[in-house]
Protein backbone atom coordinates (compact mmCIF):
# COMPACT_ATOMS: atom_id res chain seq x y z
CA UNK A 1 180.05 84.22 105.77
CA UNK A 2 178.39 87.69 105.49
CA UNK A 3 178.09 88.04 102.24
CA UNK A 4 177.05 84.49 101.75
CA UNK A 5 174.43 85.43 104.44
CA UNK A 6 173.39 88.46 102.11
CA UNK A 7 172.88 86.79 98.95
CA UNK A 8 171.05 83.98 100.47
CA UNK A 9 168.82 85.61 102.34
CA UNK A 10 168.52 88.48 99.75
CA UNK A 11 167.42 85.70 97.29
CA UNK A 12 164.97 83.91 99.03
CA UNK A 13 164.18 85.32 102.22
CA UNK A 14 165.19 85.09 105.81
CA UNK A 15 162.84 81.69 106.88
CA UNK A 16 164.22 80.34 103.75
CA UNK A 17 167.89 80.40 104.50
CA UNK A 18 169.20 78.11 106.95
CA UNK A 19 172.69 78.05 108.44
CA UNK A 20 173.58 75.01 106.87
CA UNK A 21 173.19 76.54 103.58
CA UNK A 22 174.85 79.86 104.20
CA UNK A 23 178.20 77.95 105.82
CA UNK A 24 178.10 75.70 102.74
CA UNK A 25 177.86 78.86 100.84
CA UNK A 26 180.92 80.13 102.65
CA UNK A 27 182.98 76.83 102.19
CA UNK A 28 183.00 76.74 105.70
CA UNK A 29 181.05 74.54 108.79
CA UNK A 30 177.84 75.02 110.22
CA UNK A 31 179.83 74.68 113.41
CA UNK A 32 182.35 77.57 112.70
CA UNK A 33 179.11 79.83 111.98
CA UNK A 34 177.29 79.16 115.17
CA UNK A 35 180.69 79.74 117.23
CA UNK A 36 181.27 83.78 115.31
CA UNK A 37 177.39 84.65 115.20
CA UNK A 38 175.69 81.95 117.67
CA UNK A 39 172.36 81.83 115.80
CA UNK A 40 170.71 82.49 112.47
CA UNK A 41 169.43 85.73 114.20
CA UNK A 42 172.82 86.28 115.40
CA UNK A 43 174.07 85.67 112.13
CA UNK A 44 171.33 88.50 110.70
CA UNK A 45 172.19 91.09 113.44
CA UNK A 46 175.72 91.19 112.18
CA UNK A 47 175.10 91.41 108.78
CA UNK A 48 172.64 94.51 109.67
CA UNK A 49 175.11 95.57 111.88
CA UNK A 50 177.71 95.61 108.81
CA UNK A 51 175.82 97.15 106.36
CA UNK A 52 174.55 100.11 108.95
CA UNK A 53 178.24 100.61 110.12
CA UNK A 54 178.99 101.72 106.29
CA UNK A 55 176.10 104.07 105.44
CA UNK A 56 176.51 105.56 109.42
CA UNK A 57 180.41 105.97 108.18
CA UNK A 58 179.23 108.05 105.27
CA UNK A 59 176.34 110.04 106.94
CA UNK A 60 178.87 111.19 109.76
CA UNK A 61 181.29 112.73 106.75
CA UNK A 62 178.16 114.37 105.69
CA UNK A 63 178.24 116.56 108.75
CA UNK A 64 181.48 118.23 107.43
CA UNK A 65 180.26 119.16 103.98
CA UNK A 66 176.50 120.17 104.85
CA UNK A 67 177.16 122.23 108.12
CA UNK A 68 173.29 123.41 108.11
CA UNK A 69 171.02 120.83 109.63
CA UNK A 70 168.36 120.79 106.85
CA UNK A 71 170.74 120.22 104.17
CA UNK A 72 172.75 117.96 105.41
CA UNK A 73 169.02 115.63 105.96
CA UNK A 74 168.75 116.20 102.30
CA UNK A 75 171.64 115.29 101.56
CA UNK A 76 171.55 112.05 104.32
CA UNK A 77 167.77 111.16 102.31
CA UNK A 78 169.41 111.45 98.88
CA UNK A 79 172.76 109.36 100.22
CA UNK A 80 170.15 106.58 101.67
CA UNK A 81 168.44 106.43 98.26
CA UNK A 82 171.24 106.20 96.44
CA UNK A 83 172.66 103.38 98.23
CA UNK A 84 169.48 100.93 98.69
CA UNK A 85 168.47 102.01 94.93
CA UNK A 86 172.23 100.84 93.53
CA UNK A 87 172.69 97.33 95.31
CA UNK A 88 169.92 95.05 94.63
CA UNK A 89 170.73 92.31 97.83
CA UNK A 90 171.42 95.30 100.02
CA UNK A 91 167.79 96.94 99.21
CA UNK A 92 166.24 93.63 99.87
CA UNK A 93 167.55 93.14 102.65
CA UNK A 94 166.74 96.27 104.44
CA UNK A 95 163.21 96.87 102.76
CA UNK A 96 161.68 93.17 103.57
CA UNK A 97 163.71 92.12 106.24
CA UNK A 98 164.92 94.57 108.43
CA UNK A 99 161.20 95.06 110.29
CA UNK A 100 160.72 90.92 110.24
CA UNK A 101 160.32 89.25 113.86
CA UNK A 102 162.61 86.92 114.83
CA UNK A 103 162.51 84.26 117.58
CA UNK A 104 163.02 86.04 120.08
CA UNK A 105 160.66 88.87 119.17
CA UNK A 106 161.18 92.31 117.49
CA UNK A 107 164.77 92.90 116.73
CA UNK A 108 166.42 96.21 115.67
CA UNK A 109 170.09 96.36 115.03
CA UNK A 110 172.86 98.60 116.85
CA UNK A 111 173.55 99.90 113.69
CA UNK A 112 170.65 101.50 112.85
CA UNK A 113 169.85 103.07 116.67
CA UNK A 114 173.07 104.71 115.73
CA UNK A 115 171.44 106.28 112.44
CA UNK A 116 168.12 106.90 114.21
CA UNK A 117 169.79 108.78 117.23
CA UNK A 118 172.06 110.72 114.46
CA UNK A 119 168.84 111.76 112.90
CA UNK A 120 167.45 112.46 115.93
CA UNK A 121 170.30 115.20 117.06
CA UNK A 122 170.03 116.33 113.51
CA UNK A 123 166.21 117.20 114.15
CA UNK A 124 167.14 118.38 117.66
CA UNK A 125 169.30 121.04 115.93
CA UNK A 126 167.07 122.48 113.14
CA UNK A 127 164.58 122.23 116.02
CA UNK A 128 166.75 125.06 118.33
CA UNK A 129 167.47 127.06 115.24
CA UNK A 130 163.87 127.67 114.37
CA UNK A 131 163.70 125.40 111.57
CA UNK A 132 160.75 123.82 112.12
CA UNK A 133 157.57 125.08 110.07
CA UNK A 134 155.33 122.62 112.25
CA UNK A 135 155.03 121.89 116.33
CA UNK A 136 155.55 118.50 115.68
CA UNK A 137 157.78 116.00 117.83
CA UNK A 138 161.10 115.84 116.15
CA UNK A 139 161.07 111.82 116.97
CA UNK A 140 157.29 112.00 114.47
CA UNK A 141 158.93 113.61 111.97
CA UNK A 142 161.72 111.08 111.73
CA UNK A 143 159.51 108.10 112.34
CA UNK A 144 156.84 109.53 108.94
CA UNK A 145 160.73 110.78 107.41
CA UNK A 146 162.21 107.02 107.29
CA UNK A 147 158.92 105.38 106.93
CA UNK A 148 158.18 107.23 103.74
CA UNK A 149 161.53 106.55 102.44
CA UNK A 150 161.10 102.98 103.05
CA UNK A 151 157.68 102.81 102.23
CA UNK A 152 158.06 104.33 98.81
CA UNK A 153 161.14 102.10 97.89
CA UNK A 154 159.38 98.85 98.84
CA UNK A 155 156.31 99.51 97.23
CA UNK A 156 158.52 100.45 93.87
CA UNK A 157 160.06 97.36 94.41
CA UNK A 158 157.15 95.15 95.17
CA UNK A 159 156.08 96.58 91.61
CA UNK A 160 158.71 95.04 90.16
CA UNK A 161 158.24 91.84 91.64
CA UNK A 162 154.82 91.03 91.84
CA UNK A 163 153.05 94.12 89.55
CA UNK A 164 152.03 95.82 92.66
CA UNK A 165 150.21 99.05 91.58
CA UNK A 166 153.27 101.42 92.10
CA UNK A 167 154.24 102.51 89.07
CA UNK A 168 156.79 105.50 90.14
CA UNK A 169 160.23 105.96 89.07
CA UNK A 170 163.37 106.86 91.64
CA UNK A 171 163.03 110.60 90.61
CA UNK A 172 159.52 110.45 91.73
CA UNK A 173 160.98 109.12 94.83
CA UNK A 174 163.44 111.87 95.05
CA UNK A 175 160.36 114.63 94.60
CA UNK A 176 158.45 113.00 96.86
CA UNK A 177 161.06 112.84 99.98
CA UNK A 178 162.01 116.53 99.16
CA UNK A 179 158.67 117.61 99.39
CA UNK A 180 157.87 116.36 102.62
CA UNK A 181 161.01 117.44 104.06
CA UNK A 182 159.79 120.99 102.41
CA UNK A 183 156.59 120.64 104.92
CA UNK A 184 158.28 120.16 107.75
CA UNK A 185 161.11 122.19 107.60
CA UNK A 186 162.20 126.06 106.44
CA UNK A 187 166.03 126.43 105.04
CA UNK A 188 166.29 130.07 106.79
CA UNK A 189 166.26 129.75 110.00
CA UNK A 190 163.50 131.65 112.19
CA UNK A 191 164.46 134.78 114.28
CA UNK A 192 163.35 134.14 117.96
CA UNK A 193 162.10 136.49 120.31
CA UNK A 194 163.57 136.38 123.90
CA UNK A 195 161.19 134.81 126.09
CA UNK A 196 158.97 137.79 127.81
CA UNK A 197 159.91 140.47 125.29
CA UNK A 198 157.44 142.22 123.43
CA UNK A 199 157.33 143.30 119.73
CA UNK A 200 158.85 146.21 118.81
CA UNK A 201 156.12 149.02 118.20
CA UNK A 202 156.53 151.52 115.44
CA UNK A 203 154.73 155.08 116.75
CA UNK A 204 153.48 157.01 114.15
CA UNK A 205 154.11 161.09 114.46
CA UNK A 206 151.30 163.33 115.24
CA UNK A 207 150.46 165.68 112.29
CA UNK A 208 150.08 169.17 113.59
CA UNK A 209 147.34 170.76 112.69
């Protein structure tokens, strides 16, 4: 039923899709649908739910591999690209409707708190080792970090679709994310000075005259 759900409403949108249609998809009852995900919403909250569980899977491994904090965001950056630019229903999916409104108002999936709090301790620790080139939030520079990455892809991909003026390839996607995360951030960390200490003083000798 998911990935009836995800072609459907890949293809023509979430108003577009009705349950009816994505059961019928399934070879299953619009019955049997409402009973696992309760509602169309329901129905789109797992499917965001599934496809966040994955990437989340593979940012945690990152962890291992890229043990300081800056790199591994680079890496997590290139990983999300990488993904939404390889699977066409998945990218748009999360590009035009993961930010819709539903029914019952503004919606964000489990699955992607999960990423934004990951990002978030992430920050927190490039933060603490002096990292940061700017006294910025850390929660700012994940909100302008995502938003540019999804802002870039969907306009690239509104281009596509409807000639929107956005004629920029992926690697000008990939130059683009890594120079912002060059503003915000320095790869060697920053040497702190305890709090009340002075600077050291070098005292030049006396010449004797």
């Amino acid at each position: 039923m998911l990935a009836a759900a995800l072609s459907l409403i890949a293809r023509q949108g979430y108003a577009q899709t009705s349950t009816a249609h994505v059961a019928r998809q399934a070879g299953t009852s619009e019955s049997q649908l409402i009973k696992h995900f309760g509602s169309k919403d329901g129905l789109l909250e797992a499917l965001f739910d599934r496809v966040w569980a994955d990437f989340n899977a593979q940012v945690e491994q990152l962890a291992a591999a890229h043990p300081d904090p800056v790199h591994r965001l680079r890496a997590i950056i290139a990983l999300m690209l990488a993904r939404i630019a390889a699977h066409a229903e998945v990218r748009r999916l999360m590009l035009f409707e993961g930010r819709r409104i539903r029914s019952r108002g503004a919606v964000v999936s489990a699955g992607f708190v999960r990423f934004v709090e990951g990002i978030d301790a992430l920050l927190k620790e490039a933060k603490q080792a002096g990292q940061f080139r700017l006294p910025l939030a850390p929660a700012a520079i994940r909100s302008m970090l995502i938003g540019a990455c999804e802002g870039l892809m969907r306009d690239r991909q509104l281009a596509e679709d409807a000639g929107y003026p956005a004629a920029y390839s992926s690697k000008d996607i990939e130059r683009a994310m890594e120079a912002l995360i060059a503003s915000f951030f320095t790869d060697a960390p920053v040497p702190s000075r305890r709090k009340g200490s002075r600077p050291a003083v070098r005292h030049r000798r006396r010449s004797r005259r």
